[in-house]
N, C-alpha and C. Protein backbone atom coordinates (compact mmCIF):
# COMPACT_ATOMS: atom_id res chain seq x y z
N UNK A 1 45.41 -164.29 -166.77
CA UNK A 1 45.43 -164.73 -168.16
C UNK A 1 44.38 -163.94 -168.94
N UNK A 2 44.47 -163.82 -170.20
CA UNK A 2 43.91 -162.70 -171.01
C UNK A 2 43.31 -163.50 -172.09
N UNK A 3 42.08 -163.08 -172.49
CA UNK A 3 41.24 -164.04 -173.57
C UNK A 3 41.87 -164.31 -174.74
N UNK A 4 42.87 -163.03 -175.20
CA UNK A 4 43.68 -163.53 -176.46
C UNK A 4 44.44 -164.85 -175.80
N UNK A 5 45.37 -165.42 -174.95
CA UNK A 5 45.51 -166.36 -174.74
C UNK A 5 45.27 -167.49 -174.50
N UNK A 6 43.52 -167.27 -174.69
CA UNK A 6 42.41 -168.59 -174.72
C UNK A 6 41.58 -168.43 -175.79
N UNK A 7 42.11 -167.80 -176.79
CA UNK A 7 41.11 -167.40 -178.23
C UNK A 7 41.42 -167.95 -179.38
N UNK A 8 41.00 -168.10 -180.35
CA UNK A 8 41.16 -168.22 -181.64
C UNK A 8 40.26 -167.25 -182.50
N UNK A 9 40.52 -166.68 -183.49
CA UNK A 9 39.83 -165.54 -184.16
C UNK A 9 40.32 -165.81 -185.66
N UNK A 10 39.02 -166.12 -186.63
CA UNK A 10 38.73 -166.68 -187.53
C UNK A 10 38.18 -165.84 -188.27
N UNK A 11 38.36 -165.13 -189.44
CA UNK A 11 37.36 -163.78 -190.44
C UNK A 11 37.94 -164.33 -191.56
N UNK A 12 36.82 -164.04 -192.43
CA UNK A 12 36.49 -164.59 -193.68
C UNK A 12 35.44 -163.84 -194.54
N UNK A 13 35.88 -163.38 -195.96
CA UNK A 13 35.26 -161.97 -196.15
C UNK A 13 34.37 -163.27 -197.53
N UNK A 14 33.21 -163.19 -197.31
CA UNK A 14 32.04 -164.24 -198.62
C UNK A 14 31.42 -163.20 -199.44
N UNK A 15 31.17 -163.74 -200.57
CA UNK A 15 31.26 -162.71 -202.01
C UNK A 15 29.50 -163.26 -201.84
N UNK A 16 28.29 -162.91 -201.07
CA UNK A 16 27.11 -163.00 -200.28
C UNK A 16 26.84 -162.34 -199.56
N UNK A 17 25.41 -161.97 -199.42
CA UNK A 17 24.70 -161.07 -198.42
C UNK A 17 24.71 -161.39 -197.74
N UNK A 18 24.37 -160.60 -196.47
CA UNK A 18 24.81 -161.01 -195.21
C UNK A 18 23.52 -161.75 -194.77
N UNK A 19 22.44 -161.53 -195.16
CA UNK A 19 21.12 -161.89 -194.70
C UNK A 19 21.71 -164.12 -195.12
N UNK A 20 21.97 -164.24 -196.34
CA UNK A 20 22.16 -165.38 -196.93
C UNK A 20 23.19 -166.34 -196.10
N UNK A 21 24.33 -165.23 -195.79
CA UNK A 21 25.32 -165.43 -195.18
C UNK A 21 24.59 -166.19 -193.72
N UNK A 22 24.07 -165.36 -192.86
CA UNK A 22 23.28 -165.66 -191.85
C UNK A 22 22.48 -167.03 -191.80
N UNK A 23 21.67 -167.06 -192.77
CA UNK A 23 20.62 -168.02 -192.80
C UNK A 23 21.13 -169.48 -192.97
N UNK A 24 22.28 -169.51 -193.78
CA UNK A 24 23.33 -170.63 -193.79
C UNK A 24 23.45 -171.41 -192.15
N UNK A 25 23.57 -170.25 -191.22
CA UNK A 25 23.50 -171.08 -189.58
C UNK A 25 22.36 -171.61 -189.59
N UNK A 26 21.09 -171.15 -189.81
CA UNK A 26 19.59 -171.25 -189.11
C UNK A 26 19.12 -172.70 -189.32
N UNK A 27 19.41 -173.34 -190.30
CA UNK A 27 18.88 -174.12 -190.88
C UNK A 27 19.30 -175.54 -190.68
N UNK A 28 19.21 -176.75 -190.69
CA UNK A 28 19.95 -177.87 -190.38
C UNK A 28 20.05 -178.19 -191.64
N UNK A 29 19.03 -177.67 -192.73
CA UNK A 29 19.33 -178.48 -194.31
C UNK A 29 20.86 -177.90 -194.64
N UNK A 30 20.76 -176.44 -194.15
CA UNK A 30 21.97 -175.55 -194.58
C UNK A 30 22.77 -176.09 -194.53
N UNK A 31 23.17 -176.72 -192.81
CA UNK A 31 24.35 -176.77 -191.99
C UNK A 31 24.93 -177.99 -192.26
N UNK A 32 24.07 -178.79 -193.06
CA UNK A 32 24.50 -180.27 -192.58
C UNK A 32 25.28 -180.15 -194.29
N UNK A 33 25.28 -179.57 -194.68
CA UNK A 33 25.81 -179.34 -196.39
C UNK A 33 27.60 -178.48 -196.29
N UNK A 34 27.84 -178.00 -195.48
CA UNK A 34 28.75 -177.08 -195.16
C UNK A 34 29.48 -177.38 -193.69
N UNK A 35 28.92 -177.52 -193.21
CA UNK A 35 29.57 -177.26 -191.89
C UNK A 35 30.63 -178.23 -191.60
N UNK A 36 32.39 -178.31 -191.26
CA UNK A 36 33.14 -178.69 -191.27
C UNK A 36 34.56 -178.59 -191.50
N UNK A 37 35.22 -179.14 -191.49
CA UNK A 37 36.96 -178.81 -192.18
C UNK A 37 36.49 -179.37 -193.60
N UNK A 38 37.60 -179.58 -194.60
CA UNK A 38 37.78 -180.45 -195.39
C UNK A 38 37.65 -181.98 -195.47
N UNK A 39 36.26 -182.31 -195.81
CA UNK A 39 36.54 -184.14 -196.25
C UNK A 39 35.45 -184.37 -195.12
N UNK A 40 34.66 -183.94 -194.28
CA UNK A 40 34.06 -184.00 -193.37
C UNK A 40 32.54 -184.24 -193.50
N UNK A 41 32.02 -185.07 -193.14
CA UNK A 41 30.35 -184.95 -193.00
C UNK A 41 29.45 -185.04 -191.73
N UNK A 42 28.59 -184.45 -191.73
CA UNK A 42 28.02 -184.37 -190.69
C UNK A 42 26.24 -185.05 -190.47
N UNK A 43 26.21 -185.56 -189.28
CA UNK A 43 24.79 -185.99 -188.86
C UNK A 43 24.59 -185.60 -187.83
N UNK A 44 23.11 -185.04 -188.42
CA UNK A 44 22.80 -184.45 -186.72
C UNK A 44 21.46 -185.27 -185.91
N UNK A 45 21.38 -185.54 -185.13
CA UNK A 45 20.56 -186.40 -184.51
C UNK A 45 19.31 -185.04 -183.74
N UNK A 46 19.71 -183.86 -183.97
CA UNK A 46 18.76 -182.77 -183.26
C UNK A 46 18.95 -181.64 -183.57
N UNK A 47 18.09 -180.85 -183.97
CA UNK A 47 18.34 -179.46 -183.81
C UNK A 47 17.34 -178.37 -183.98
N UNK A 48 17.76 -177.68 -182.88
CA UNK A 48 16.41 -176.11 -183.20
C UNK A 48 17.40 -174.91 -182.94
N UNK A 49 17.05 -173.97 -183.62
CA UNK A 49 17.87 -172.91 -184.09
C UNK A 49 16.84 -171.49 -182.95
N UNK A 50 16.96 -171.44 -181.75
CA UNK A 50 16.93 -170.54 -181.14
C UNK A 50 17.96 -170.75 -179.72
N UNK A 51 17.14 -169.33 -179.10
CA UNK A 51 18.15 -169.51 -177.86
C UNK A 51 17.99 -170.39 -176.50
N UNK A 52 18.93 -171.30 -176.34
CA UNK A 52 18.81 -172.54 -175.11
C UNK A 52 18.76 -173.54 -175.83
N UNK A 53 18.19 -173.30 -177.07
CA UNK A 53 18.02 -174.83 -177.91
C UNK A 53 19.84 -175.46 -178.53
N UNK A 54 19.44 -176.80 -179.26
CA UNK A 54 20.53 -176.97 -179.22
C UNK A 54 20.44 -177.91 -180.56
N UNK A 55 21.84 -178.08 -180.96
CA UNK A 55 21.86 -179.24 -182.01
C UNK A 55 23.20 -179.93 -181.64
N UNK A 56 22.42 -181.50 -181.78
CA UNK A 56 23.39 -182.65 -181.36
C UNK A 56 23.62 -183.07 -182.55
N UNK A 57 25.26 -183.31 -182.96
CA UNK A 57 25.29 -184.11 -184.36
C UNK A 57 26.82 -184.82 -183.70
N UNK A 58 26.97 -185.38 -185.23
CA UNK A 58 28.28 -186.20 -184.93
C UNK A 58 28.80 -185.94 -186.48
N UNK A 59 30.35 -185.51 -186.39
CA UNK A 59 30.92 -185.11 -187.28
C UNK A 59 31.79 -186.61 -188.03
N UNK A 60 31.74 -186.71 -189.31
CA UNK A 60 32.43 -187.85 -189.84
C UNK A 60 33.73 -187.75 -189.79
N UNK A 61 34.81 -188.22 -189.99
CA UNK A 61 36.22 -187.49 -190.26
C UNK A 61 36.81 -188.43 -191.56
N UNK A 62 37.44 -187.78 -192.70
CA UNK A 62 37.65 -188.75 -193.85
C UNK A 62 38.51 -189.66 -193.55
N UNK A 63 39.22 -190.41 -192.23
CA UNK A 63 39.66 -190.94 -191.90
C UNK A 63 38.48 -192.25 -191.30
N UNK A 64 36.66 -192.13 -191.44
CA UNK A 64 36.13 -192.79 -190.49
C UNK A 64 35.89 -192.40 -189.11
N UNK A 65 36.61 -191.40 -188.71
CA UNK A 65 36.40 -191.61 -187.25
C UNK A 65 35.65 -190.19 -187.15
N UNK A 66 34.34 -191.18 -185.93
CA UNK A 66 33.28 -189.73 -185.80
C UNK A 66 33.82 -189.12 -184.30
N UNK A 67 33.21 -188.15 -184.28
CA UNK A 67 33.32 -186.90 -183.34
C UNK A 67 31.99 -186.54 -182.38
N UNK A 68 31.40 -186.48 -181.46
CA UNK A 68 30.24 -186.26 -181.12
C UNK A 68 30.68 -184.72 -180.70
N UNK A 69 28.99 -183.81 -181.44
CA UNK A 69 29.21 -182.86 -181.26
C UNK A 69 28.08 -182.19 -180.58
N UNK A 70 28.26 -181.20 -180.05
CA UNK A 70 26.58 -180.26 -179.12
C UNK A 70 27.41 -178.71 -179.32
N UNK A 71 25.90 -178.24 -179.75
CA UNK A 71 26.08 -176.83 -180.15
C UNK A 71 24.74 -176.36 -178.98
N UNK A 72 25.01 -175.43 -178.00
CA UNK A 72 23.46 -174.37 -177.57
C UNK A 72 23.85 -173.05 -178.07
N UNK A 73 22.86 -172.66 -178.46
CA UNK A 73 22.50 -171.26 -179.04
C UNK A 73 22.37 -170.19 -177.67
N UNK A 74 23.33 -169.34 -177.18
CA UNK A 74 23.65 -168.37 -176.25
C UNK A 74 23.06 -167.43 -176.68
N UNK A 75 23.34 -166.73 -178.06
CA UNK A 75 22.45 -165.46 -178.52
C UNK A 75 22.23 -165.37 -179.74
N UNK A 76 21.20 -164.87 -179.98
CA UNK A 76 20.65 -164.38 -181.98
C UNK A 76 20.09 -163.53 -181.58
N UNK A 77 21.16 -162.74 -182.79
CA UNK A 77 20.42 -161.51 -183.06
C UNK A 77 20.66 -161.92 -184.64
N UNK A 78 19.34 -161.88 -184.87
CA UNK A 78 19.75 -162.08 -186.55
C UNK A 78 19.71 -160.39 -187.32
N UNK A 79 20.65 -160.18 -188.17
CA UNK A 79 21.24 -161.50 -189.03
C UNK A 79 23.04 -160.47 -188.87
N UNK A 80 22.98 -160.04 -187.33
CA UNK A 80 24.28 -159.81 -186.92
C UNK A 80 25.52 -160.80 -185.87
N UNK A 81 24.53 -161.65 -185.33
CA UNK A 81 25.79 -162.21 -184.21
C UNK A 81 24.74 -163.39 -184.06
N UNK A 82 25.88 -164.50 -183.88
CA UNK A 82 25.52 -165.95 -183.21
C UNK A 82 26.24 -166.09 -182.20
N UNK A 83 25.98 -165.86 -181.21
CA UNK A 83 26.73 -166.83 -179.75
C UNK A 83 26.09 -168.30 -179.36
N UNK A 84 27.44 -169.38 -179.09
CA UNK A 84 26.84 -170.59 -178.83
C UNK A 84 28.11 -170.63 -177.97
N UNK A 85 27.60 -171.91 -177.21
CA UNK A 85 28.54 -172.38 -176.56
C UNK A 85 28.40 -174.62 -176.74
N UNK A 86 29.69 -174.82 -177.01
CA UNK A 86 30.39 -176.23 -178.59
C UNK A 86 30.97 -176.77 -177.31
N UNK A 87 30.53 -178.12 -177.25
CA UNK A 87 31.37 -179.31 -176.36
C UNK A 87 31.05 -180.75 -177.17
N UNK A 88 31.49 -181.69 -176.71
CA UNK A 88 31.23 -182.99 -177.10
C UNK A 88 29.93 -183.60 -176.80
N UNK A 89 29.73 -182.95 -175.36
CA UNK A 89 28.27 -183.50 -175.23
C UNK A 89 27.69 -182.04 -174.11
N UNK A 90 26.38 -182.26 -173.64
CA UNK A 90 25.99 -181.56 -172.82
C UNK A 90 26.48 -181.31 -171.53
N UNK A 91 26.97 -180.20 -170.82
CA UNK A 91 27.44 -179.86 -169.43
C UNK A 91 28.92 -180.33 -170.08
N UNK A 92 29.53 -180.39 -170.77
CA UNK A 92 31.28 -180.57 -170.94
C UNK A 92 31.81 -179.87 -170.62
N UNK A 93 32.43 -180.18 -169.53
CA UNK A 93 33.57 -179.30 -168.82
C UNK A 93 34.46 -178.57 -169.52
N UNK A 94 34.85 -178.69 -170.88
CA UNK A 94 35.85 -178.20 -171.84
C UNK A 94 34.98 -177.45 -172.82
N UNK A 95 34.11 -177.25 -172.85
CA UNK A 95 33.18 -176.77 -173.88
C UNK A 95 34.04 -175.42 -174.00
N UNK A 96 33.59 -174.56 -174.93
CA UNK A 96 34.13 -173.76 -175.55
C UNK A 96 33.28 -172.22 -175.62
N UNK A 97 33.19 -171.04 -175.90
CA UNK A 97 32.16 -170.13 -176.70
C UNK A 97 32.38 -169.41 -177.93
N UNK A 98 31.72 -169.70 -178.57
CA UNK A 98 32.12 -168.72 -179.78
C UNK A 98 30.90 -167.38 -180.09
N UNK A 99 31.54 -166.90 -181.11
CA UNK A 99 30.84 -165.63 -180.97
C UNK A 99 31.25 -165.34 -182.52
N UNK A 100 29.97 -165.39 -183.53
CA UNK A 100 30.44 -165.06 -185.05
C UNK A 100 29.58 -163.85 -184.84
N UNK A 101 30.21 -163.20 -186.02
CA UNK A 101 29.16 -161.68 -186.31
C UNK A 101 29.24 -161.83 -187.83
N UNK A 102 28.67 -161.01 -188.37
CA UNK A 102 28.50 -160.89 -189.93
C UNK A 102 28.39 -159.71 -189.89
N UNK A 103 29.02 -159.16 -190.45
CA UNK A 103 29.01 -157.71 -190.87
C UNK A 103 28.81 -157.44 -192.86
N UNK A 104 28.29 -156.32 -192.84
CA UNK A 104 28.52 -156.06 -194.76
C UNK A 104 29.96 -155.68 -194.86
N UNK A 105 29.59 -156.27 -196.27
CA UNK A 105 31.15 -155.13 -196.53
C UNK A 105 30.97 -155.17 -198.00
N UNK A 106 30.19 -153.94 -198.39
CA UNK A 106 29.78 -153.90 -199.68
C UNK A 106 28.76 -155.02 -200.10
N UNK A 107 28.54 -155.36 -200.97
CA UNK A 107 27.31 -156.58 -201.35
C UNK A 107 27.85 -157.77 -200.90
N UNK A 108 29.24 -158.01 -200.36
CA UNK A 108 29.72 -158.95 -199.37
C UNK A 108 29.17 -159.02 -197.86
N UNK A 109 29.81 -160.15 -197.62
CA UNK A 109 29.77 -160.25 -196.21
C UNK A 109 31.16 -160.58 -195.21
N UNK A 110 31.19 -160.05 -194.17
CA UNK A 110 32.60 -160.25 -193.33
C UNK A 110 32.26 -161.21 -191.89
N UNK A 111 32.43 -162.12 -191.99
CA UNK A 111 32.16 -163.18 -191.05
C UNK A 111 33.61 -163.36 -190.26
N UNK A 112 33.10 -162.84 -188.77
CA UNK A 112 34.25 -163.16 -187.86
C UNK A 112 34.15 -164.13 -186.37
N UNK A 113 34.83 -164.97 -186.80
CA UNK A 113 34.54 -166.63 -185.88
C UNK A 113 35.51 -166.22 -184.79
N UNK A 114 35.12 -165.64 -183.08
CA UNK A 114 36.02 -165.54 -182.59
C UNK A 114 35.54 -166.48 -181.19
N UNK A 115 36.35 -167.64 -181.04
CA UNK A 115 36.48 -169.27 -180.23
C UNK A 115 37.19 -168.23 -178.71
N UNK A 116 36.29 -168.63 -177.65
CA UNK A 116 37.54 -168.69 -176.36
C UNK A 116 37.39 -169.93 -175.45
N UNK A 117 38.55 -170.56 -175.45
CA UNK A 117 38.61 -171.99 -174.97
C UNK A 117 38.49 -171.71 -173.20
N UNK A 118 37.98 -172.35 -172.23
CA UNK A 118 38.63 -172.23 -170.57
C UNK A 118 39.91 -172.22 -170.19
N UNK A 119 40.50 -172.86 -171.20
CA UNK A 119 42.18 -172.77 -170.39
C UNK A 119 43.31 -172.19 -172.01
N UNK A 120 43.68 -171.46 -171.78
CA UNK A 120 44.89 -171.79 -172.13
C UNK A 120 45.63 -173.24 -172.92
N UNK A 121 45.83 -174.13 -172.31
CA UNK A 121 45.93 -175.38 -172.61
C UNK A 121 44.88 -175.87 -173.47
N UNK A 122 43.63 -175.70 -173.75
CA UNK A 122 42.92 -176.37 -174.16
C UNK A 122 42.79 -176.09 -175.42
N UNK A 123 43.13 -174.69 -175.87
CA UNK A 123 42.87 -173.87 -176.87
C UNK A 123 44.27 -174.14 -177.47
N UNK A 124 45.48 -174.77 -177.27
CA UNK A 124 46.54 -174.72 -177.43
C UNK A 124 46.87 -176.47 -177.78
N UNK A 125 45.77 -177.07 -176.90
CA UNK A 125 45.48 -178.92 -177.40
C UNK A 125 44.85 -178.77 -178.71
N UNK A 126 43.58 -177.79 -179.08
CA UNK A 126 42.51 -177.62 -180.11
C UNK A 126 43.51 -177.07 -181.46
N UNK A 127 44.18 -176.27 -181.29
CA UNK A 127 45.36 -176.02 -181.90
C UNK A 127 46.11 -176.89 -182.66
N UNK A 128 47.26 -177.29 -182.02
CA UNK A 128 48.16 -178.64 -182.30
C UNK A 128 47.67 -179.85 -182.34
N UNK A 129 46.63 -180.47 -181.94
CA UNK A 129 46.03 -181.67 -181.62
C UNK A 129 45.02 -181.66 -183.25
N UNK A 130 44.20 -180.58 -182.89
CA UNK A 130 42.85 -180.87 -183.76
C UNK A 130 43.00 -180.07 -184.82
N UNK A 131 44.04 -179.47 -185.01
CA UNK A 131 43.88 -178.07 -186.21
C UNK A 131 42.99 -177.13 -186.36
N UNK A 132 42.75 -176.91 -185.38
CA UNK A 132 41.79 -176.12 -185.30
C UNK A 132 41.46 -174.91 -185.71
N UNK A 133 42.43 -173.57 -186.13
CA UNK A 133 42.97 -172.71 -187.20
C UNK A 133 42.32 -172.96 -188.43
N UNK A 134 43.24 -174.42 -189.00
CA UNK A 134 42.90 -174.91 -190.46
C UNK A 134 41.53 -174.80 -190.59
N UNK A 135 41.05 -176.12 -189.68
CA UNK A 135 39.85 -176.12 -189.85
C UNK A 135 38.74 -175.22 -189.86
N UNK A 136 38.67 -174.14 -189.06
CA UNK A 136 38.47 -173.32 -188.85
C UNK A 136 38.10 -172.64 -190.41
N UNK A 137 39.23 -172.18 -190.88
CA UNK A 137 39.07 -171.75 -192.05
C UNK A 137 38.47 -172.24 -193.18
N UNK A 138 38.94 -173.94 -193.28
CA UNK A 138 38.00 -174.34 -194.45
C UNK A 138 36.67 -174.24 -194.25
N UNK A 139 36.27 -174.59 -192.22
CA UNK A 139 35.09 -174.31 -192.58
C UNK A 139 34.05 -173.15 -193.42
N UNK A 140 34.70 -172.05 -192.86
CA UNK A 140 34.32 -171.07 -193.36
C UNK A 140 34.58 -170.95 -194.97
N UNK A 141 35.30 -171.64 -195.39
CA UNK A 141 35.28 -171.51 -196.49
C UNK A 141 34.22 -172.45 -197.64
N UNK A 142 34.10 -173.34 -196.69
CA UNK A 142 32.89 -174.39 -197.06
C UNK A 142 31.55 -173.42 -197.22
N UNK A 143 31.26 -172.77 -196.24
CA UNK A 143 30.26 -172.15 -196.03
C UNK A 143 30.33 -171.44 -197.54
N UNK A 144 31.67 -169.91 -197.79
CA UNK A 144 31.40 -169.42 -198.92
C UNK A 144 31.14 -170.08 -199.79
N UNK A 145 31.52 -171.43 -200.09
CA UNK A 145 31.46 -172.33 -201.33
C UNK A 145 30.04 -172.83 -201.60
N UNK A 146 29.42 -173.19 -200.18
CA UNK A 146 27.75 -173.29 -199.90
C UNK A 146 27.28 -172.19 -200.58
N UNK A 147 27.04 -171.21 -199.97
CA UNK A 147 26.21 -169.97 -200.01
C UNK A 147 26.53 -169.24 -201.25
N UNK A 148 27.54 -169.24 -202.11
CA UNK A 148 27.70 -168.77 -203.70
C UNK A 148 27.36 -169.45 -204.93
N UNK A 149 27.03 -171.04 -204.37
CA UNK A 149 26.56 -171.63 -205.38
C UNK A 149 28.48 -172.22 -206.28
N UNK A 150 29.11 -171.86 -205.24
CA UNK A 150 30.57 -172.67 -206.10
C UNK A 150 30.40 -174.29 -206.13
N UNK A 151 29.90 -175.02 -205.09
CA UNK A 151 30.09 -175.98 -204.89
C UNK A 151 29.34 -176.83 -205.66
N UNK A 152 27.79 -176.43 -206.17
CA UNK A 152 26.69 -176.97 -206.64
C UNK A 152 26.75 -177.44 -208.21
């Protein structure tokens, strides 16, 4: 089996520097303002923004129903690539890795969210089950809406 068949790949071009773009992760004031699908809020009960460290939150859903979430920080290199690796809780067997980069692209920035699930199946439950695509995208689009000052 081949990682495109356990991937999801997410790019999103933000009318923001990339440095700004970046710093949007670092921060929990940032994150907790943006980070999500549509209609979503977030609490985080922890977080430190290096590598091994981690942030525990729990995602709201506009339906009421929360989500427990754990993020560890795998790699920073600022202000080009975030690797983490995303489960429900710590040691989750289903956990996930992602791998964003930020690239320029002119006084823009090109942010590419690329997810590889362990199975096949799981990435294909995250899919159909959770929308994960969609979401995916608004998040990122939350973020541009954060970081341009659209939302404020």
């Amino acid at each position: 089996m081949t990682d495109s068949e356990r991937e999801i790949v997410i790019d999103r071009r933000i009318d923001a520097p990339r440095e700004l773009v970046f710093e949007a992760f670092t921060e929990v004031r940032h994150l907790s303002q943006w980070w999500g699908p549509e209609g979503f809020s977030t609490t985080t009960r922890a977080f430190e923004f290096r590598v091994g460290a981690e942030w525990d939150f729990v995602m709201h859903g506009p339906d009421g129903t929360d989500y427990a979430e754990w993020i560890t920080w795998t790699e920073i290199v600022a202000p080009e690539r975030i690797a983490l690796l995303h489960g429900e809780v710590r040691d989750d067997p289903n956990a996930f890795v992602s791998v964003l980069t930020f690239e320029p692209d002119g006084e823009a920035t090109r942010i590419v969210m690329r997810t590889v699930f362990p199975t096949k199946e799981l990435r294909d439950e995250a899919v159909e089950k959770y929308h994960a695509i969609e979401g995916g995208q608004q998040t990122l689009n939350n973020l541009a809406a954060y970081v341009t000052g659209a939302n404020r």
